[in-house]
Protein backbone atom coordinates (compact mmCIF):
# COMPACT_ATOMS: atom_id res chain seq x y z
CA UNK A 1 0.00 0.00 0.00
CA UNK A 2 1.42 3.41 -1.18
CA UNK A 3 1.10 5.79 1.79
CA UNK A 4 0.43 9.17 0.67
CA UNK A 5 -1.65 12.81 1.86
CA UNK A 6 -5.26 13.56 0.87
CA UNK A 7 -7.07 17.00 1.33
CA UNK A 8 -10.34 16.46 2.25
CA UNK A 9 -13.53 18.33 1.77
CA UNK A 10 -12.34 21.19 0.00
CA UNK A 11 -14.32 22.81 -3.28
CA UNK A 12 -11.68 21.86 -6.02
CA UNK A 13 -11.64 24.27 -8.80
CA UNK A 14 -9.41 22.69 -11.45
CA UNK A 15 -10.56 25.33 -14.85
CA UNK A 16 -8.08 22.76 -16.99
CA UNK A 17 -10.39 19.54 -15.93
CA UNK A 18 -13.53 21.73 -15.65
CA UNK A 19 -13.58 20.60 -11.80
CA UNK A 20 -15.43 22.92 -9.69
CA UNK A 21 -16.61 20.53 -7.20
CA UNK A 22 -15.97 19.22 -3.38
CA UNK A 23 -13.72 16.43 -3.44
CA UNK A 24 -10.74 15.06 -2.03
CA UNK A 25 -7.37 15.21 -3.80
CA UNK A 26 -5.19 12.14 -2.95
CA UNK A 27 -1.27 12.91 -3.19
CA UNK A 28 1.53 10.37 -3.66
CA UNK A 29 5.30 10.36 -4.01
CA UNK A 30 5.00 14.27 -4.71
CA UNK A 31 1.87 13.97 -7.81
CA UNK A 32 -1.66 14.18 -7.66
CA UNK A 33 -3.08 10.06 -7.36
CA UNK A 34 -6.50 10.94 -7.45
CA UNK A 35 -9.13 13.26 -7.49
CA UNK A 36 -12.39 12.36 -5.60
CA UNK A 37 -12.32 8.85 -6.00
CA UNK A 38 -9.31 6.74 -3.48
CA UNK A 39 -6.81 5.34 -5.89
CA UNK A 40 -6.37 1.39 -5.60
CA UNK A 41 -3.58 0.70 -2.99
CA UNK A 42 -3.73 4.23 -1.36
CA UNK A 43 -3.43 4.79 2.44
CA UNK A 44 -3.05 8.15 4.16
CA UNK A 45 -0.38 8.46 6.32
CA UNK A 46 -1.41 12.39 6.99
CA UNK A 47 -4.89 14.22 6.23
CA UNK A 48 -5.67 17.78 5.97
CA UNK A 49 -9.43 19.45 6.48
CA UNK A 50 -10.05 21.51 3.68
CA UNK A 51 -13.83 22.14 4.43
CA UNK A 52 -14.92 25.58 3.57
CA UNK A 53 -11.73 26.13 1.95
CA UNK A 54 -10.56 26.70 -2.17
CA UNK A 55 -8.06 23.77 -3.54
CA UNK A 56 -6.49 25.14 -6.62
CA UNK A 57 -3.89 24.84 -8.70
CA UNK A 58 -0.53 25.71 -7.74
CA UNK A 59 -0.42 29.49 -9.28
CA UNK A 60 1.93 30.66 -11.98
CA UNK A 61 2.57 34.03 -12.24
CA UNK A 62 4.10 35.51 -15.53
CA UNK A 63 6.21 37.75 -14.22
CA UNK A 64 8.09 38.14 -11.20
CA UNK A 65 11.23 40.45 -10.96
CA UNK A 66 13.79 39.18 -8.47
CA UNK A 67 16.69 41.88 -8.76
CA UNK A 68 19.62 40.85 -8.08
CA UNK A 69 19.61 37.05 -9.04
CA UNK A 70 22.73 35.93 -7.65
CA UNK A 71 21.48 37.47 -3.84
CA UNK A 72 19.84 37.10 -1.02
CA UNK A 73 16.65 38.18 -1.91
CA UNK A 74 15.88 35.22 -4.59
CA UNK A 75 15.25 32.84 -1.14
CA UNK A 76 13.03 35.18 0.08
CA UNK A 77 10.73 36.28 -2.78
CA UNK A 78 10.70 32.65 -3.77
CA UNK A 79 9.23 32.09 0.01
CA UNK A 80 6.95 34.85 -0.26
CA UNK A 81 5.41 33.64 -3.73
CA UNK A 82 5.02 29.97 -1.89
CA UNK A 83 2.88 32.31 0.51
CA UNK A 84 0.59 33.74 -2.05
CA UNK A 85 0.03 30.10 -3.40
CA UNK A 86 2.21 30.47 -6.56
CA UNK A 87 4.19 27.57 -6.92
CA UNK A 88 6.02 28.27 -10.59
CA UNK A 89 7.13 32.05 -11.32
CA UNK A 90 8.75 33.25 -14.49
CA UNK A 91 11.66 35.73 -14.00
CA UNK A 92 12.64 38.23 -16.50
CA UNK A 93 15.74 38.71 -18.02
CA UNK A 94 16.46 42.54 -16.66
CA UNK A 95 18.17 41.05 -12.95
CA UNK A 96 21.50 41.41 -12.21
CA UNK A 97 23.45 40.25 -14.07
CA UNK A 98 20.92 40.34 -16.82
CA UNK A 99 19.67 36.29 -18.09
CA UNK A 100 21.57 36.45 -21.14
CA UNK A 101 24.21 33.19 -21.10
CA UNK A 102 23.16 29.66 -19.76
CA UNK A 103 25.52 29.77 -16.95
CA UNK A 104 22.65 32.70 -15.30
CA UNK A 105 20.15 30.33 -16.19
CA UNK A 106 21.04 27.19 -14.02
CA UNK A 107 22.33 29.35 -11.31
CA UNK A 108 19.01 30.83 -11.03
CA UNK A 109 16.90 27.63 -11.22
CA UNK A 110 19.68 26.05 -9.15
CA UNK A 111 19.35 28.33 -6.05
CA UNK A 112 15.53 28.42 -5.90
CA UNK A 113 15.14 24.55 -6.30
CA UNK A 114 17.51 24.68 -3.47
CA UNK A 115 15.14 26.49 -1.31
CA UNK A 116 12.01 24.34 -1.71
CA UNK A 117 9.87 27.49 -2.21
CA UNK A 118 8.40 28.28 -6.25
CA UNK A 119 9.92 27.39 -8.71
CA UNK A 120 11.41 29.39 -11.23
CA UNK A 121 11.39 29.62 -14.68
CA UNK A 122 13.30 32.53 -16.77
CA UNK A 123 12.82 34.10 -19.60
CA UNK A 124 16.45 34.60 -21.72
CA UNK A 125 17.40 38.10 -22.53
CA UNK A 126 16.76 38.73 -26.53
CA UNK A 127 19.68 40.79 -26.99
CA UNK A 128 23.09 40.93 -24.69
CA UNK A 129 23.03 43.07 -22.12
CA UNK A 130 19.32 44.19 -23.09
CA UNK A 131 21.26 46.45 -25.27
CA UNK A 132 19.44 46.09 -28.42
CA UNK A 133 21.71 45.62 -30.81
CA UNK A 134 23.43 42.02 -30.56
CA UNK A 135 21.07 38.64 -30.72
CA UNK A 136 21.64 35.77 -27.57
CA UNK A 137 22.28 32.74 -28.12
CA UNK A 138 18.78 31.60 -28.03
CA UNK A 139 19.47 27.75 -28.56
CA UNK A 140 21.32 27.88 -25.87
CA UNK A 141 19.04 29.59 -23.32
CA UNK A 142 16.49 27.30 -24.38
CA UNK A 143 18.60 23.49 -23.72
CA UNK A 144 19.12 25.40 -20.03
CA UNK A 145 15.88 25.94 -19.66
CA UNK A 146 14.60 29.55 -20.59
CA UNK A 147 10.76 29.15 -21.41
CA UNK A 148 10.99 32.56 -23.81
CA UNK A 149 12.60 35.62 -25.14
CA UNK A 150 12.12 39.12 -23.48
CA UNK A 151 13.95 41.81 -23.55
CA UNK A 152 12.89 43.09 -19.80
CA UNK A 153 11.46 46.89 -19.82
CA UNK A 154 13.64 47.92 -22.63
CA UNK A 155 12.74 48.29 -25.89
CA UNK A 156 14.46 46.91 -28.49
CA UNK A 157 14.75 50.39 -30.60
CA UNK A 158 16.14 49.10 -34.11
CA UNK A 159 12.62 47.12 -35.77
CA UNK A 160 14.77 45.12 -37.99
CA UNK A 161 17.02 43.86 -34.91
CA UNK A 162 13.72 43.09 -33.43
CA UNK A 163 12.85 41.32 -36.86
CA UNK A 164 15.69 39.50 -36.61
CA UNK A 165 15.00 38.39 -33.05
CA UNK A 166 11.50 37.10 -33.77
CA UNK A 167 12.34 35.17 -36.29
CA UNK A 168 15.33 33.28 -35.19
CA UNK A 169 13.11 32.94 -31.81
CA UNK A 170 10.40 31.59 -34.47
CA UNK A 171 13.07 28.28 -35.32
CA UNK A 172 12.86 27.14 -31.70
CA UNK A 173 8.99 27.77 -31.30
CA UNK A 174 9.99 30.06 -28.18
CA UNK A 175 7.66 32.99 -27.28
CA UNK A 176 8.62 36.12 -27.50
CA UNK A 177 7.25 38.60 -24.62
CA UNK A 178 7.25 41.95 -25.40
CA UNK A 179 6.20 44.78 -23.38
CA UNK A 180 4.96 47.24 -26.08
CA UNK A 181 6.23 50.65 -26.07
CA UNK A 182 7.61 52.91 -28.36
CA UNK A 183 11.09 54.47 -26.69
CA UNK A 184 10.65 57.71 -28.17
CA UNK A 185 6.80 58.65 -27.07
CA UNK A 186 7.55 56.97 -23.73
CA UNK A 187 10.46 59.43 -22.66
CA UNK A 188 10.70 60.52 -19.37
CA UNK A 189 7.43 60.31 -18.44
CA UNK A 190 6.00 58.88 -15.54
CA UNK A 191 1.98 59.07 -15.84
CA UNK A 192 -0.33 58.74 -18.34
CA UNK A 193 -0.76 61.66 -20.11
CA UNK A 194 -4.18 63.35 -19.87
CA UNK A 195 -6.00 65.95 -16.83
CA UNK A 196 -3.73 64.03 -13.52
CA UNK A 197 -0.29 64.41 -15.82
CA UNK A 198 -1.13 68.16 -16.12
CA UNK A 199 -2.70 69.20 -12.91
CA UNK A 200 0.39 67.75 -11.28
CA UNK A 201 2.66 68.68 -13.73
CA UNK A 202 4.54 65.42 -14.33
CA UNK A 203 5.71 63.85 -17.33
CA UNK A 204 3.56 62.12 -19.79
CA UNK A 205 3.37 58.82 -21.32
CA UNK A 206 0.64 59.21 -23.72
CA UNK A 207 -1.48 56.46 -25.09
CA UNK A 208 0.48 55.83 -28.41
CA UNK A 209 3.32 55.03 -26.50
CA UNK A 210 1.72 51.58 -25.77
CA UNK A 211 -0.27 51.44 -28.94
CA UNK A 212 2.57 52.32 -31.38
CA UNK A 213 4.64 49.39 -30.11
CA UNK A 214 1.64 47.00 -30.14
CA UNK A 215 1.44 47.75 -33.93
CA UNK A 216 5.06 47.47 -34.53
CA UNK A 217 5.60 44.09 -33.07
CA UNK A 218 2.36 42.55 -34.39
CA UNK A 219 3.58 43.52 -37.95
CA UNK A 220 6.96 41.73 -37.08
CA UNK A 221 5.19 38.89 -36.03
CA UNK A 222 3.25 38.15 -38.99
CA UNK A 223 5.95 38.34 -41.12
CA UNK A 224 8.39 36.40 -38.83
CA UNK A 225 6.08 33.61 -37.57
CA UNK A 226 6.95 33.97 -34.04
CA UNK A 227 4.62 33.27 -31.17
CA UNK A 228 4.40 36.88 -29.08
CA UNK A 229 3.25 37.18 -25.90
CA UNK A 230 1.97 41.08 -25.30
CA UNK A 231 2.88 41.85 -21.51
CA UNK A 232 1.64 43.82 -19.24
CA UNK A 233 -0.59 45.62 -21.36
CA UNK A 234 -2.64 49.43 -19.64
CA UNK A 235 -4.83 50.50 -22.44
CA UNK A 236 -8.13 49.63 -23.83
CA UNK A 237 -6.42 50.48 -27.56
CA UNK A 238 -4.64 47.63 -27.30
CA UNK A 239 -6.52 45.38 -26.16
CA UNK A 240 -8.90 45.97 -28.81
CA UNK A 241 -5.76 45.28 -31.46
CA UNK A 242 -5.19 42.42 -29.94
CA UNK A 243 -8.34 41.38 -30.07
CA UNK A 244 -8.22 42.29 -33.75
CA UNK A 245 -5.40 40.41 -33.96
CA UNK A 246 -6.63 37.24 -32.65
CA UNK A 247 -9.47 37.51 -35.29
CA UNK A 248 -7.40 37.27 -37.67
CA UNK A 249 -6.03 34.18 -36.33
CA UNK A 250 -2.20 35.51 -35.19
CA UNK A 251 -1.04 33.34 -32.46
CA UNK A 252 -0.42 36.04 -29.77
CA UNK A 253 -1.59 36.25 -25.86
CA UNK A 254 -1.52 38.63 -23.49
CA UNK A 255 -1.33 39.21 -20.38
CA UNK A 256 -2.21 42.35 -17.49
CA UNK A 257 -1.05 43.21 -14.02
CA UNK A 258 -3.59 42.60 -11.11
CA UNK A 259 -2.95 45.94 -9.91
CA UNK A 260 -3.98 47.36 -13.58
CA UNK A 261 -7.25 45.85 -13.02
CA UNK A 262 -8.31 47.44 -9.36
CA UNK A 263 -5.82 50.92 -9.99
CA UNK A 264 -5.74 53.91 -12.25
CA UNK A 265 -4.21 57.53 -12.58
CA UNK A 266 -6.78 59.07 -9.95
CA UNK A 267 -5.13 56.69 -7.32
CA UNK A 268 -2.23 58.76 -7.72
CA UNK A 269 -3.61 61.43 -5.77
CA UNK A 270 -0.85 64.21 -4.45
CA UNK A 271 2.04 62.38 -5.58
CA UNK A 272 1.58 59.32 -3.80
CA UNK A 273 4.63 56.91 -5.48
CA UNK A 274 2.91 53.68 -3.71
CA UNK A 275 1.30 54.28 -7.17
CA UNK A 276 4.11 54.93 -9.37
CA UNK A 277 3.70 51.66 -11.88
CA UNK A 278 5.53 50.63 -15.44
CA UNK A 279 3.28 50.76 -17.89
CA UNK A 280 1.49 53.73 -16.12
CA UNK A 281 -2.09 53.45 -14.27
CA UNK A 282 -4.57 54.77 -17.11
CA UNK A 283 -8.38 56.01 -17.42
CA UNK A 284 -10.35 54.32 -15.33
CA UNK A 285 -12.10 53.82 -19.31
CA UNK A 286 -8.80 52.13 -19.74
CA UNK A 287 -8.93 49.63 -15.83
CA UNK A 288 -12.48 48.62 -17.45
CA UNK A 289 -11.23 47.59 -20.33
CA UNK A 290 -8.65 45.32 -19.17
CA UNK A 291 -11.11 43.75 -17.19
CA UNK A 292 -13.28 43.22 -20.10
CA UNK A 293 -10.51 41.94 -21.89
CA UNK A 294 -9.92 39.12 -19.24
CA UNK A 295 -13.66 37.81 -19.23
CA UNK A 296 -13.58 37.50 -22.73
CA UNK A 297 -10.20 35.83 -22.91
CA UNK A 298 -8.45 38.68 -25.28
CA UNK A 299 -5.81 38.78 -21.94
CA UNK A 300 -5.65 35.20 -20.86
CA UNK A 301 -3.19 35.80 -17.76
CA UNK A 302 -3.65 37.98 -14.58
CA UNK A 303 0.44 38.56 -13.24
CA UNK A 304 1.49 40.23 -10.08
CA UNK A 305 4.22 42.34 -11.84
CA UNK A 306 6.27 41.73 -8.72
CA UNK A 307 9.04 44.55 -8.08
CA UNK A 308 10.07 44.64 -4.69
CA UNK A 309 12.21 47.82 -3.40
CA UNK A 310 13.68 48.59 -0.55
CA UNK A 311 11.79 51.23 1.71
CA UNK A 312 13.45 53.98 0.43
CA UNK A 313 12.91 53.92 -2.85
CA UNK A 314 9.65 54.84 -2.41
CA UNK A 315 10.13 58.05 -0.31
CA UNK A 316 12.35 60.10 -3.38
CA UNK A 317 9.68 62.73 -5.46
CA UNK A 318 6.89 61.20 -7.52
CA UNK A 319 9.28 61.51 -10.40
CA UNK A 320 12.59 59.82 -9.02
CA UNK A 321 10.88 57.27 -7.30
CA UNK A 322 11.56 53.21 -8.09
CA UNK A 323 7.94 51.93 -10.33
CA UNK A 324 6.50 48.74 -9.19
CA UNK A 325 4.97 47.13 -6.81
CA UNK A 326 5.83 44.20 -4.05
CA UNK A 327 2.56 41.65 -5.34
CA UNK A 328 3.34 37.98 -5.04
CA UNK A 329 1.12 37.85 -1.84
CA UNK A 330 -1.94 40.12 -2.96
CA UNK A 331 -2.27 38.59 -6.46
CA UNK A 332 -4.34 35.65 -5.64
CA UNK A 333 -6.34 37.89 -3.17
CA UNK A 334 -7.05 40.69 -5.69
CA UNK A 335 -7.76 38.36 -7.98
CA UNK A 336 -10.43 36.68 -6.04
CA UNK A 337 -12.42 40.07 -5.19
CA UNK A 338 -12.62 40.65 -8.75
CA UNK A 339 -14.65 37.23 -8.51
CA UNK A 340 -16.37 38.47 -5.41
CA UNK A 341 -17.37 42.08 -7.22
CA UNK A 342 -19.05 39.76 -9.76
CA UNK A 343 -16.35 41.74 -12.77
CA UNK A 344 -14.65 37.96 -13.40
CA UNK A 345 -16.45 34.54 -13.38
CA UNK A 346 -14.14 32.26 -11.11
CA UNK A 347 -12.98 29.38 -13.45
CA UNK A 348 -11.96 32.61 -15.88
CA UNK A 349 -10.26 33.82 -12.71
CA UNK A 350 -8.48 30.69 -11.41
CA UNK A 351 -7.70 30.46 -15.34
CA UNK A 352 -5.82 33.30 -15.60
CA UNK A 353 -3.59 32.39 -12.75
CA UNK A 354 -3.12 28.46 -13.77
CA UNK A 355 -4.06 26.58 -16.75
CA UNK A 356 -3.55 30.08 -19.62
CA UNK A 357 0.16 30.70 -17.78
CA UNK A 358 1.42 27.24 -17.93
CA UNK A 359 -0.12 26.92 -21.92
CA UNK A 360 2.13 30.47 -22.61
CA UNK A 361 5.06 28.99 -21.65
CA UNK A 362 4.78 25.46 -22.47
CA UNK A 363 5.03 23.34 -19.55
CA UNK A 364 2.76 20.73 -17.82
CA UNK A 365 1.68 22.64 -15.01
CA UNK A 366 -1.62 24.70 -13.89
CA UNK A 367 -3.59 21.53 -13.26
CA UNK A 368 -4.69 19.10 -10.14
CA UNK A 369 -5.11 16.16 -13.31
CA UNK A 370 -4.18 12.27 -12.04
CA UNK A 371 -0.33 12.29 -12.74
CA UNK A 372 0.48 16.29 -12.63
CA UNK A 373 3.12 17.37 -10.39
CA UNK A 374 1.17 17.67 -6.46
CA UNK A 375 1.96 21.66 -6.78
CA UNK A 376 -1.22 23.64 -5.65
CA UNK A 377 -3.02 25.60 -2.78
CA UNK A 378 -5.18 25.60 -0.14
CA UNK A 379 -7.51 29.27 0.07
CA UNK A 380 -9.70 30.70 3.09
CA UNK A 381 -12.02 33.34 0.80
CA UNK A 382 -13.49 34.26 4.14
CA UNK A 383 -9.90 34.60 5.80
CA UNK A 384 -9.18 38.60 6.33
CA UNK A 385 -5.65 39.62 6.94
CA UNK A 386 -4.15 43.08 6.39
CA UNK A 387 -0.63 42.91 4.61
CA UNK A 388 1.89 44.82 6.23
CA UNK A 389 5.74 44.91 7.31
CA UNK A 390 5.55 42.00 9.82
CA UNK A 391 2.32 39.76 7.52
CA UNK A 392 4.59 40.05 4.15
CA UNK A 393 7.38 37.43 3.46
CA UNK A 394 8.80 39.67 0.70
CA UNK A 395 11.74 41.71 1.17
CA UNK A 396 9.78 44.50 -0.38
CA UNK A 397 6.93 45.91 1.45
CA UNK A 398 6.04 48.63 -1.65
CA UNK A 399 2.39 48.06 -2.39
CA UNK A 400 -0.62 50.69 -2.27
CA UNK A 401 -2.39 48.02 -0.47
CA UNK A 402 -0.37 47.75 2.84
CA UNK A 403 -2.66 48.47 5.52
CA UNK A 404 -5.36 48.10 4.13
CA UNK A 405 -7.42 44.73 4.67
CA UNK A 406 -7.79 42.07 2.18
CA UNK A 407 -10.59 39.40 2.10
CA UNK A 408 -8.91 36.26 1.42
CA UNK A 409 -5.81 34.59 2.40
CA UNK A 410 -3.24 31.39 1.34
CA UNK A 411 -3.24 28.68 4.29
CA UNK A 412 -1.20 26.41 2.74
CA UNK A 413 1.16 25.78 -0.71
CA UNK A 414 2.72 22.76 -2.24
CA UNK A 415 5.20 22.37 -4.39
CA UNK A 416 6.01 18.45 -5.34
CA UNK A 417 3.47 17.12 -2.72
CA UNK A 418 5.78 18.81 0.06
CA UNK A 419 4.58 21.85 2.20
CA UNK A 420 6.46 25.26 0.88
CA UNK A 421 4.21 27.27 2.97
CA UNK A 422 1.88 27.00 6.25
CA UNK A 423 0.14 30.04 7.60
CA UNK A 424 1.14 30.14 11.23
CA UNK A 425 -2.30 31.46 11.94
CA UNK A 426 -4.47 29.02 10.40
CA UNK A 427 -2.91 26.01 11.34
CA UNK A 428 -3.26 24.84 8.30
């Protein structure tokens, strides 16, 4: 008899098996055995009450920067994304050092399998050094185990370098994410441009910066073949070009910050940097949009964006102040009162944060099916918990919501069949 774990009585929403159902998961030598019905030869050597509580899929968030990847902070982000019940996280290629040789990518995946938190998964830098000009060596990022191409928050300037890139990234079937934005319109703004940009008199990034870029790279695509990924996308133009796009049967995705979807420029206030974001906060036209564009699958992945700064680089002038925002821990949360608002159906939700993710990049993973890796989480939606400096595992306690209280907490995350996270207060 193969001893194993089973979670009992918890609603299973599995969107990938179209599971939305109380049952008990059975877990064995680190993958799922079973799913409501006890697999032949299975005994429990430890059960866990899940009544009243969510069983999902081990989360996978598209983008999660970690800074400096050969530091500290990799154990500890890693932890704190086990803590928001992501159990896979995909790392851009703008750390330091930048992802751009294979030697950066085993080191990275080498350290955070080392921790027993998430798991990583990087993206390889485009060009070397993110500088634009030169082409990686993609086939090599790939056999070490990059899941795509990105070339971070800068834009690759030269369109026939980013031709080029597509196309040679085409041969290996590798998507290509690309954060649209055209170098030139963006400037040195720092908010969108309309009535908050000029009654605080900050720099602008108008609309076209986003939109320009969209065009530019969808144009590449078609003529390159390569699959591209639009990231982090702020405007309602866009998504309706991508939607356009999709029509016309171009393989692209996309994908939108969770704080895009609850934030825009009037959150800004008097200065307030909590709210200083890359792309900018838009219209609140622009927030409804992207929502919109989630329900009816145009964006098929919610991400947390995940920057996490120290406390000072919050404190400089609206205008010197770090973008981004610490959200490994509030994505799953924020994501779920989008659900509870009634703006987001909750398989399209749990979707968006499992099953569409893992597709993007390729991998088996976003799933509680009989075989898959026993990666998921366990979720009080009635749990309400404030985050804070002592509540947040991150090293970076930037986000607009600290303080304020959330409805909806992580109890417990694993990653192989093996506990990566308990919360202390649940016990669970």
């Amino acid at each position: 008899m193969t001893a194993g774990l089973v979670i009992q009585g918890g609603r299973v929403i599995d969107p990938a098996n179209a599971i939305d159902a109380v049952r008990d998961v059975y877990i064995s030598r680190g993958k799922i055995a079973g799913i409501g019905r006890k697999p032949k030869a299975f005994g429990a050597a430890q059960r866990i009450d899940a009544a009243g509580l969510l069983v999902l899929p081990g989360l996978i968030d598209l983008c999660a920067r970690l800074r400096e990847a050969g530091e500290a902070p990799l154990d500890s982000e890693t932890r704190a994304a086990a803590g928001g019940g992501i159990t896979r996280m995909v790392c851009p290629p703008d750390t330091t050092p930048v992802i751009d040789t294979p030697a950066m990518v085993r080191m990275i995946q080498s350290r955070a399998g080392a921790g027993g938190f998430a798991r990583i998964h990087p993206l390889g830098a485009l060009t070397a050094g993110l500088g634009g000009e030169r082409l990686t060596d993609m086939a090599l990022l790939m056999d070490a185990g990059c899941v795509g191409l990105s070339n971070g928050l800068r834009a690759v300037e030269n369109t026939l370098v980013m031709r080029r890139a597509m196309q040679y990234a085409s041969t290996y079937d590798l998507p290509v994410f690309v954060t649209p934005r055209d170098p030139w319109l963006h400037g040195n703004g720092v908010v969108h441009e309309g009535e908050i940009s000029t009654r605080l008199g900050l720099p602008a990034i108008p609309e076209a910066a986003e939109t320009v870029g969209v065009a530019r790279d969808l144009a590449l695509m078609e003529t390159s073949g390569a699959r591209a990924h639009f990231h982090l996308l702020s405007s309602a133009r866009a998504v309706e070009m991508l939607a356009e796009a999709k029509a016309r049967g171009l393989p692209v995705t996309a994908s939108v910050a969770v704080h895009h979807l609850h934030l825009n420029e009037t959150h800004i206030g008097a200065f307030d940097a909590r709210y200083k974001v890359f792309p900018p906060l838009r219209t609140a036209r622009d927030q409804r949009a992207l929502v919109r564009g989630v329900e009816d699958g145009i964006i098929s992945a919610i991400c947390s964006d995940h920057q996490p700064h120290g406390a000072d680089a919050k404190l400089a002038p609206f205008a010197e102040a770090a973008p981004g925002i610490a959200g490994l821990e509030t994505l799953l949360p924020l994501t779920m009162r989008l659900v509870d608002d009634g703006a987001l159906p909750l398989p399209t939700a749990v979707a968006a944060l499992t099953a569409n993710p893992a597709a993007i990049i390729g991998i088996d993973a976003g799933h509680l099916g009989v075989g898959a890796a026993a990666d998921l989480c366990l979720f009080d939606p009635r749990r309400e918990w404030t985050p804070g400096a002592d509540t947040l595992l991150s090293s970076g306690k930037n986000t607009p919501w600290c303080g304020q209280p959330l409805r909806g907490k992580v109890t417990l995350t694993l990653v192989g069949g093996k506990a990566a996270y308990r919360d202390p207060a649940s016990g669970g």
